[in-house]
Protein backbone atom coordinates (compact mmCIF):
# COMPACT_ATOMS: atom_id res chain seq x y z
CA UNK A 1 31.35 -109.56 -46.97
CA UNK A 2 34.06 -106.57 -47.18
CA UNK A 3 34.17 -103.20 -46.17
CA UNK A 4 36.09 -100.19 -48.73
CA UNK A 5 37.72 -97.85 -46.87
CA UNK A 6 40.37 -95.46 -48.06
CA UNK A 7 43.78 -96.62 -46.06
CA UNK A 8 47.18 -95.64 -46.27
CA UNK A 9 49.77 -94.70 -44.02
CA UNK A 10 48.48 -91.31 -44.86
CA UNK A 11 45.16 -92.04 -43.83
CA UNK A 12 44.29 -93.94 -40.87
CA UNK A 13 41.54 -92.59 -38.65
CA UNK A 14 39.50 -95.80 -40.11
CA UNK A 15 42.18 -97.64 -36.91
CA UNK A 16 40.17 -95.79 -34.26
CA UNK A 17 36.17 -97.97 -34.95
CA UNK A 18 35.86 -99.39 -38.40
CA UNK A 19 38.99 -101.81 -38.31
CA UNK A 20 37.78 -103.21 -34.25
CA UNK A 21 34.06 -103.29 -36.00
CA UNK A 22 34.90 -105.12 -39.08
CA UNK A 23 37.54 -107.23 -36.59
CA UNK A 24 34.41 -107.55 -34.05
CA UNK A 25 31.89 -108.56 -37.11
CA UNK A 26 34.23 -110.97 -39.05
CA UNK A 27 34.47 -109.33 -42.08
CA UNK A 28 37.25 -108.12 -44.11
CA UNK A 29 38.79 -104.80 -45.97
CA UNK A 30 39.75 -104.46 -49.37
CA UNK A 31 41.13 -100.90 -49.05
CA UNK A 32 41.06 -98.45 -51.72
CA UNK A 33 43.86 -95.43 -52.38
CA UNK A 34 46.54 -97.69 -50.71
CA UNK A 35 49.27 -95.15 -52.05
CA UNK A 36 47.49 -92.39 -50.65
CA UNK A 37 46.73 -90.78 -54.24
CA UNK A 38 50.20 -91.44 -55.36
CA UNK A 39 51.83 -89.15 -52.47
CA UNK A 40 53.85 -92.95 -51.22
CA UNK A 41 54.93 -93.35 -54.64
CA UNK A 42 57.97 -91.38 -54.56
CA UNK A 43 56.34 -89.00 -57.60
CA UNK A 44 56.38 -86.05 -55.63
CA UNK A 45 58.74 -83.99 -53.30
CA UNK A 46 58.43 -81.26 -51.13
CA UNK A 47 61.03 -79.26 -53.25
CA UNK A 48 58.81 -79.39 -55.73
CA UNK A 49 55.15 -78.83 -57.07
CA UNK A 50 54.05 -81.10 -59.41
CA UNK A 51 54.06 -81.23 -63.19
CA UNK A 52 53.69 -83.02 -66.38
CA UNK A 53 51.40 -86.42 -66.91
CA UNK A 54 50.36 -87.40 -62.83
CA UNK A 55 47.15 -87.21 -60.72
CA UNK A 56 48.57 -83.60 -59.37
CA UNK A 57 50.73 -82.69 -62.53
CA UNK A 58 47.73 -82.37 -64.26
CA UNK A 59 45.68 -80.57 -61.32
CA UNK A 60 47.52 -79.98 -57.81
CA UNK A 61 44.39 -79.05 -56.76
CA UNK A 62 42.69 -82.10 -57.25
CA UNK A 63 40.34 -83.46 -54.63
CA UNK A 64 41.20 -84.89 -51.07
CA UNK A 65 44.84 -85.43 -52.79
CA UNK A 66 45.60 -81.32 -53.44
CA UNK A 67 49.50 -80.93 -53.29
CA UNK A 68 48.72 -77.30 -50.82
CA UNK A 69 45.90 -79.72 -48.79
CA UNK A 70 48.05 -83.14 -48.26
CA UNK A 71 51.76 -81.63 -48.41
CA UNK A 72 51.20 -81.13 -44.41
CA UNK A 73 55.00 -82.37 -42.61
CA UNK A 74 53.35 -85.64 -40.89
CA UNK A 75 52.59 -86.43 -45.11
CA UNK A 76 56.38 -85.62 -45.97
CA UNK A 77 57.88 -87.59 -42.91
CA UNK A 78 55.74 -90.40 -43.65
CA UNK A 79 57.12 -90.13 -47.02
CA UNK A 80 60.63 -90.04 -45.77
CA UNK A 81 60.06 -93.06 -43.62
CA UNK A 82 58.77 -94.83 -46.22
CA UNK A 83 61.36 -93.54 -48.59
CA UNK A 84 64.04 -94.59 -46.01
CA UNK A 85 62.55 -98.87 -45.54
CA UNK A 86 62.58 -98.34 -49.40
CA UNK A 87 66.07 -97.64 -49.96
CA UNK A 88 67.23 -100.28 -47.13
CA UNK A 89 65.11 -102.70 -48.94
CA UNK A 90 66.71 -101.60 -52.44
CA UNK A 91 62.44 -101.93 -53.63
CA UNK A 92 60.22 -98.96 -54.54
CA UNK A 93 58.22 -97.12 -52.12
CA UNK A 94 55.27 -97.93 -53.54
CA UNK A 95 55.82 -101.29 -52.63
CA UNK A 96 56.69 -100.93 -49.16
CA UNK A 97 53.54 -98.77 -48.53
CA UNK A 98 51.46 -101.39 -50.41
CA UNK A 99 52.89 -104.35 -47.80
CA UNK A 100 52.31 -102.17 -44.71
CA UNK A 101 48.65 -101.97 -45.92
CA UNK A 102 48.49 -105.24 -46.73
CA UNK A 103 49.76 -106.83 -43.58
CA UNK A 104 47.51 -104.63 -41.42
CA UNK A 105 44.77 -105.94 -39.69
CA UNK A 106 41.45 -107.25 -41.38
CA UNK A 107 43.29 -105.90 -44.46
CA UNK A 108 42.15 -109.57 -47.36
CA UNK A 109 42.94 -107.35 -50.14
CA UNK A 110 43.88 -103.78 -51.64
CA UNK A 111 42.60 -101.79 -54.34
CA UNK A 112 45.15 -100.76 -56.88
CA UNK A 113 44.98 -97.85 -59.54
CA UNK A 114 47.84 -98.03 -61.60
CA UNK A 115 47.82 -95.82 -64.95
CA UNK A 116 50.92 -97.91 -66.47
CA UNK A 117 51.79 -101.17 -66.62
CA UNK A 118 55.04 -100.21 -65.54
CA UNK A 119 52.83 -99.31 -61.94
CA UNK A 120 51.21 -102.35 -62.09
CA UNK A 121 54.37 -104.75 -62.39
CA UNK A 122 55.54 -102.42 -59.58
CA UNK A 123 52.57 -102.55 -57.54
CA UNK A 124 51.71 -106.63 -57.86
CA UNK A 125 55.55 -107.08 -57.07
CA UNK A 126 54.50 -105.93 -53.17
CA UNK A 127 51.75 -109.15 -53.19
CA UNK A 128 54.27 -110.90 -51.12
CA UNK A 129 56.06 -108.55 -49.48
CA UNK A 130 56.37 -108.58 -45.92
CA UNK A 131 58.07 -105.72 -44.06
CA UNK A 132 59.77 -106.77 -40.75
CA UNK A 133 58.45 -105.88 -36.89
CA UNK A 134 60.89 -103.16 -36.97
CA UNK A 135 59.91 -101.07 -40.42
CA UNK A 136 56.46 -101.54 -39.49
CA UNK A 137 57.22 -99.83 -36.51
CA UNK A 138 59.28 -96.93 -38.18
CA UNK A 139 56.54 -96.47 -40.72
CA UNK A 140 53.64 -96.92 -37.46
CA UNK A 141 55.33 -94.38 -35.64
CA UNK A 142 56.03 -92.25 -38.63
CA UNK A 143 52.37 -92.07 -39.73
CA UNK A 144 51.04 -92.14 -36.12
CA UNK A 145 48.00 -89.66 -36.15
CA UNK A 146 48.59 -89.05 -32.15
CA UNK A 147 45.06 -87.92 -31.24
CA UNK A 148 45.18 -85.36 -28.67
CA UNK A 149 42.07 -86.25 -26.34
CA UNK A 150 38.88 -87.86 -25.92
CA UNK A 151 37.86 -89.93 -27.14
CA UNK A 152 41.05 -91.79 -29.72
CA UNK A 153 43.57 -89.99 -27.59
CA UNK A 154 44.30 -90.93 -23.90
CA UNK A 155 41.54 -90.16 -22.11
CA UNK A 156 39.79 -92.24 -24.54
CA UNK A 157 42.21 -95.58 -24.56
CA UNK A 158 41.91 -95.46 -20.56
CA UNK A 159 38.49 -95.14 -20.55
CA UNK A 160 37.94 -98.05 -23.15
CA UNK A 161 40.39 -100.26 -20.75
CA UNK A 162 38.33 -99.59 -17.51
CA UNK A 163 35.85 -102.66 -16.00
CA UNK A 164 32.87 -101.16 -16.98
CA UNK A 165 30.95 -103.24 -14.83
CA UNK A 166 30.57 -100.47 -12.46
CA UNK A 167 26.39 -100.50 -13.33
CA UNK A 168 25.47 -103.87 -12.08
CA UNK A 169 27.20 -103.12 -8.40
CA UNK A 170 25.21 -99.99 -8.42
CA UNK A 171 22.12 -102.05 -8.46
């Protein structure tokens, strides 16, 4: 049994309970929207709106993946830390964000939705990809969501780390 989440370095609220449930349950993820609509492709740029035959060119208004809605600056330094791994790697950045997603936790598989086979070739070239401790960090700590309080943030990590066995003294 699998679970189909969207995941991406864009998006990953599913870290705070789905990916410990599906750990807790045994099951695995075959994430969907890996590339985050094509944003951790390296098709579009902050510089620039997009045009001409892409998910956005054709409608920047398009769904969860709007250019105004998902151009936010933690989406374009995630991009820039992913554009950065790329570069040292001498690979695409699709590929890098498909390994991060890959090698994440309860991750068995990932969704792809290439248009061209050129995106295919690109995006099966990242099936055995591994990015090292340190670019998973960069990229972690790039794409970190840092929740503010209660109950991912702080708050909520010490409270989650307490002995909870507080109730059966109090009986």
């Amino acid at each position: 049994m699998t679970l189909q989440p969207q995941y991406s370095l864009i998006v990953r609220e599913i870290e705070w309970e789905i990916v410990p449930a599906v750990q807790d349950a045994g099951m695995g993820m075959l994430p969907w929207s890996p590339l985050g609509g094509g944003w951790l492709s390296g098709k579009y740029s902050r510089d620039e709106r997009p045009t001409g035959d892409t998910r956005l060119g054709d409608d920047p208004n398009r769904g969860m993946e709007a250019y105004d809605r998902r151009g936010t600056e933690r989406t374009w330094n995630i991009i820039d830390a992913v554009q950065k791994v790329a570069e040292d790697r001498g690979i695409s950045m699709a590929e890098v964000a498909l390994a991060w997603v890959t090698d994440r936790p309860a991750v068995t598989s990932t969704i792809l939705g290439a248009r061209t086979v050129e995106q295919l070739e690109t995006n099966l070239r990242a099936a055995d990809l591994h990015l090292t401790v340190e670019e998973t960090a960069a990229l972690d700590q790039a794409s970190d969501l840092h929740a503010n309080d209660y109950p991912y943030g702080e708050m909520g990590i010490d409270q989650r780390s307490r002995n909870h066995r507080w109730h059966l003294r109090a009986r």
